[in-house]
N, C-alpha and C. Protein backbone atom coordinates (compact mmCIF):
# COMPACT_ATOMS: atom_id res chain seq x y z
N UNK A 1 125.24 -24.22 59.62
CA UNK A 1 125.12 -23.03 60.44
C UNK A 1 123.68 -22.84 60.92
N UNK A 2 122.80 -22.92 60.10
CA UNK A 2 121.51 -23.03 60.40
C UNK A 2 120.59 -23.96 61.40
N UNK A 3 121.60 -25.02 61.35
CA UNK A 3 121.01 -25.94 62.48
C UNK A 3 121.48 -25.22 63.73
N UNK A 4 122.87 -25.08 63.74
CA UNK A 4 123.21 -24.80 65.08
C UNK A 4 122.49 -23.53 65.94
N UNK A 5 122.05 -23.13 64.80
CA UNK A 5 121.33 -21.56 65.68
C UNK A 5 119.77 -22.17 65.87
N UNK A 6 119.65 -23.15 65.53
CA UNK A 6 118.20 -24.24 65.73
C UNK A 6 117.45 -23.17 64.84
N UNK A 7 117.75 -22.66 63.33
CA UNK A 7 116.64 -22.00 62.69
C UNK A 7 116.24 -22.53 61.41
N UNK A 8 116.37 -23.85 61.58
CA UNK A 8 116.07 -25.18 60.37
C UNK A 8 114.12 -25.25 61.28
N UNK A 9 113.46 -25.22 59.93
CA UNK A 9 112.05 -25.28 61.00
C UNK A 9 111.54 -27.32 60.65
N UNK A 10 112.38 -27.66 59.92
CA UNK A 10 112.24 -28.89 59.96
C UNK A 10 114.16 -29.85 59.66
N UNK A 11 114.00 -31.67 60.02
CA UNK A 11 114.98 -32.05 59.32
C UNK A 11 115.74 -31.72 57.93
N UNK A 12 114.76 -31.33 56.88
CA UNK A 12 114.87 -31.58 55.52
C UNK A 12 115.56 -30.33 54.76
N UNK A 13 116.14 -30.39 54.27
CA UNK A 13 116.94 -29.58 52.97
C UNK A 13 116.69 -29.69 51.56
N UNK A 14 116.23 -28.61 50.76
CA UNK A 14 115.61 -28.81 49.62
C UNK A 14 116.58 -28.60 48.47
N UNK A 15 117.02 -29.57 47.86
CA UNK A 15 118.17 -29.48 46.27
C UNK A 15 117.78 -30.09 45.00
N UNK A 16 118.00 -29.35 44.72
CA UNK A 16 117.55 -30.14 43.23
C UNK A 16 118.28 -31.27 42.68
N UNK A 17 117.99 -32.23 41.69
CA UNK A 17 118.46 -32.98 40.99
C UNK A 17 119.37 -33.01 40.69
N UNK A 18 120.27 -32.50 40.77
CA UNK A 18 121.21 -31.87 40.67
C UNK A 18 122.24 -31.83 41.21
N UNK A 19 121.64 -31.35 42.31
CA UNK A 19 122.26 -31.93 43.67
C UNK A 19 123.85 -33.22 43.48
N UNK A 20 124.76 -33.41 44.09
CA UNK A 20 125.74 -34.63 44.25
C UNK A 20 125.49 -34.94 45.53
N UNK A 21 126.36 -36.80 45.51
CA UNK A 21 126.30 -37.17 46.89
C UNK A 21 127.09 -36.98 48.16
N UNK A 22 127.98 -36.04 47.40
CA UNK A 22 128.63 -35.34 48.68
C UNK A 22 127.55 -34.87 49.51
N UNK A 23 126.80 -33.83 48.95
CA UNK A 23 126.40 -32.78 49.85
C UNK A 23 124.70 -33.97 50.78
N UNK A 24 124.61 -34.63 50.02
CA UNK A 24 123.41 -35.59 50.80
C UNK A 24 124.54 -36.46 51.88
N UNK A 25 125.56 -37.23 51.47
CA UNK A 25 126.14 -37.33 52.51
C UNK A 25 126.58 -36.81 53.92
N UNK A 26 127.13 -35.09 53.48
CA UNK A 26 127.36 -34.64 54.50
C UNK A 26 125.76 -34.31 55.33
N UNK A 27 124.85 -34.28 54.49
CA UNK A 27 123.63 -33.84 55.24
C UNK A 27 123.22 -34.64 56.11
N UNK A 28 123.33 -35.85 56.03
CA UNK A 28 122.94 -37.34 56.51
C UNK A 28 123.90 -37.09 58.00
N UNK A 29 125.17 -36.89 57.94
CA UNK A 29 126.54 -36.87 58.89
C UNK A 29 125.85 -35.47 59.48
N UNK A 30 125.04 -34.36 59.82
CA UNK A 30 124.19 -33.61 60.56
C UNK A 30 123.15 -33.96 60.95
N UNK A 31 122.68 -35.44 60.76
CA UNK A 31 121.20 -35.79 60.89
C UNK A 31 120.13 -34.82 60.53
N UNK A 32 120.49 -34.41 58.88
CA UNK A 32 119.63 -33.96 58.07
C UNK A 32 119.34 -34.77 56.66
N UNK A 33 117.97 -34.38 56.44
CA UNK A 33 117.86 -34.99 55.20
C UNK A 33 118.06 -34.13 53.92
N UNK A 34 118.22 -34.87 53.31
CA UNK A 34 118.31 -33.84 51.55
C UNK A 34 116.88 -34.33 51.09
N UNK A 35 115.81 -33.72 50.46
CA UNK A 35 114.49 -33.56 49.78
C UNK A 35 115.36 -32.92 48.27
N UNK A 36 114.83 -33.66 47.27
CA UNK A 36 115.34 -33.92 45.81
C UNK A 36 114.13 -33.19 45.42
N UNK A 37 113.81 -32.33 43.99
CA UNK A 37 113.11 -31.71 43.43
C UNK A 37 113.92 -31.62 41.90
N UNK A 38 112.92 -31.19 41.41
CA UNK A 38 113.07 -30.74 39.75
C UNK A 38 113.67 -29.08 39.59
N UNK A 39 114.69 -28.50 38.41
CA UNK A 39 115.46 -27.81 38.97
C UNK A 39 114.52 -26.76 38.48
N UNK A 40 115.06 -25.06 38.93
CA UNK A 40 114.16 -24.63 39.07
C UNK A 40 113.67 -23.84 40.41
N UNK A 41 113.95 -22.87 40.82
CA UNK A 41 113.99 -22.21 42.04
C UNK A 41 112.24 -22.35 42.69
N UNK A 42 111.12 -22.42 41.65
CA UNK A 42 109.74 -22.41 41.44
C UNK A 42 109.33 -24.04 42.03
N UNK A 43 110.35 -24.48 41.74
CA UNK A 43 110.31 -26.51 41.94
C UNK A 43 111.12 -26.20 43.66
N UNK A 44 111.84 -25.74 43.63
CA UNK A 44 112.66 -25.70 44.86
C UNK A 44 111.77 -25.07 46.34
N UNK A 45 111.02 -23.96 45.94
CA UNK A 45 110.45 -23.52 46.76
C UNK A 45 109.06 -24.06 47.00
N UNK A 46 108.55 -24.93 46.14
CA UNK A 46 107.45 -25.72 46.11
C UNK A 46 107.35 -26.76 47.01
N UNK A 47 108.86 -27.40 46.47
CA UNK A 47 109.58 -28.92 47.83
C UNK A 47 109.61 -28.48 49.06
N UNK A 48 110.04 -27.24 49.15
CA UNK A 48 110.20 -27.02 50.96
C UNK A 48 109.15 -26.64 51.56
N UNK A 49 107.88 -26.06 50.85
CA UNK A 49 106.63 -25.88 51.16
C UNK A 49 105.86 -27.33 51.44
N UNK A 50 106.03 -28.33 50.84
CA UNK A 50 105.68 -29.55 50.75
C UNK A 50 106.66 -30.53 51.98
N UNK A 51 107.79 -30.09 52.38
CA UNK A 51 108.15 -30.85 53.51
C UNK A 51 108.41 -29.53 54.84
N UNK A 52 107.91 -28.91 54.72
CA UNK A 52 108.07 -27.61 55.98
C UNK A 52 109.31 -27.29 55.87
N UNK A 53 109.84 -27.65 54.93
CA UNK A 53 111.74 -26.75 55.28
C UNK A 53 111.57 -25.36 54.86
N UNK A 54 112.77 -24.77 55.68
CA UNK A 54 112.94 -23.14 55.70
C UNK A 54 113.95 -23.05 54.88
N UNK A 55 115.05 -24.19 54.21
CA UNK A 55 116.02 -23.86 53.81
C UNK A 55 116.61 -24.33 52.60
N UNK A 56 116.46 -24.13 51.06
CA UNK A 56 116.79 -24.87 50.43
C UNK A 56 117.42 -24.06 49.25
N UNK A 57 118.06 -24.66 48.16
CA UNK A 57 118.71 -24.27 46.55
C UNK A 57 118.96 -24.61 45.73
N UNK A 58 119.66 -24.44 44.92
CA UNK A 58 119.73 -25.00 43.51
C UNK A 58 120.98 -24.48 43.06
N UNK A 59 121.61 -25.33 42.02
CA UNK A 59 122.99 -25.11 41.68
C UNK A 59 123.71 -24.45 41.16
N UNK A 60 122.68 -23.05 40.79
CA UNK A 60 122.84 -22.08 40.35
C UNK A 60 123.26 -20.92 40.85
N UNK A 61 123.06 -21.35 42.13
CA UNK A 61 123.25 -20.03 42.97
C UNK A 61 122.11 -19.82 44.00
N UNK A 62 121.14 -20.03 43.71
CA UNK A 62 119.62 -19.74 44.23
C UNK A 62 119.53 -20.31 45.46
N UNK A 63 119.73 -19.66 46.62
CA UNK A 63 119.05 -19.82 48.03
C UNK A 63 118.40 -19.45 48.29
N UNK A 64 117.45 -19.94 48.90
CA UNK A 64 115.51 -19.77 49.05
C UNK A 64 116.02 -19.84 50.84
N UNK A 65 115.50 -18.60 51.28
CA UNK A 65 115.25 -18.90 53.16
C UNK A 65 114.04 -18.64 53.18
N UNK A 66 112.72 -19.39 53.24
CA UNK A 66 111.50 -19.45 52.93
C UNK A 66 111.20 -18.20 54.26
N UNK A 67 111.93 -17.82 55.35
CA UNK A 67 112.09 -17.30 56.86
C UNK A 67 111.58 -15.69 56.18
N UNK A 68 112.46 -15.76 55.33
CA UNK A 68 112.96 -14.31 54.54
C UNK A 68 112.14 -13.68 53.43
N UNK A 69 111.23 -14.95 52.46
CA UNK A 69 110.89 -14.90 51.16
C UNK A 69 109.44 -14.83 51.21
């Protein structure tokens, strides 16, 4: 959804380790990347600071819109 409204401020998506290869698959099939981190919302928001993404989470629940935060 975020791509389509073009409010991704880079390719990359931030998930933790955690993460499965579904969801890197489907990211790949949007011509997005998945960016891997240590889990940890503190690790999560660190990775997307480190690749310019606006958009990333963890498997807990935790969505970071860096836009917002």
């Amino acid at each position: 959804y975020q791509k389509s409204k073009n409010a991704l401020s880079s390719q990359a998506i931030v998930a933790t380790n955690m993460s499965n290869l579904a969801l890197k698959e489907y990211l790949k099939s949007q011509d997005l990347e998945l960016k891997h981190c240590a889990i940890g919302d503190k690790f999560v928001s660190e990775c997307m600071r480190l690749n310019k993404a606006n958009f990333g989470g963890e498997q807990s629940g935790h969505i970071i819109f860096s836009d917002y935060a």
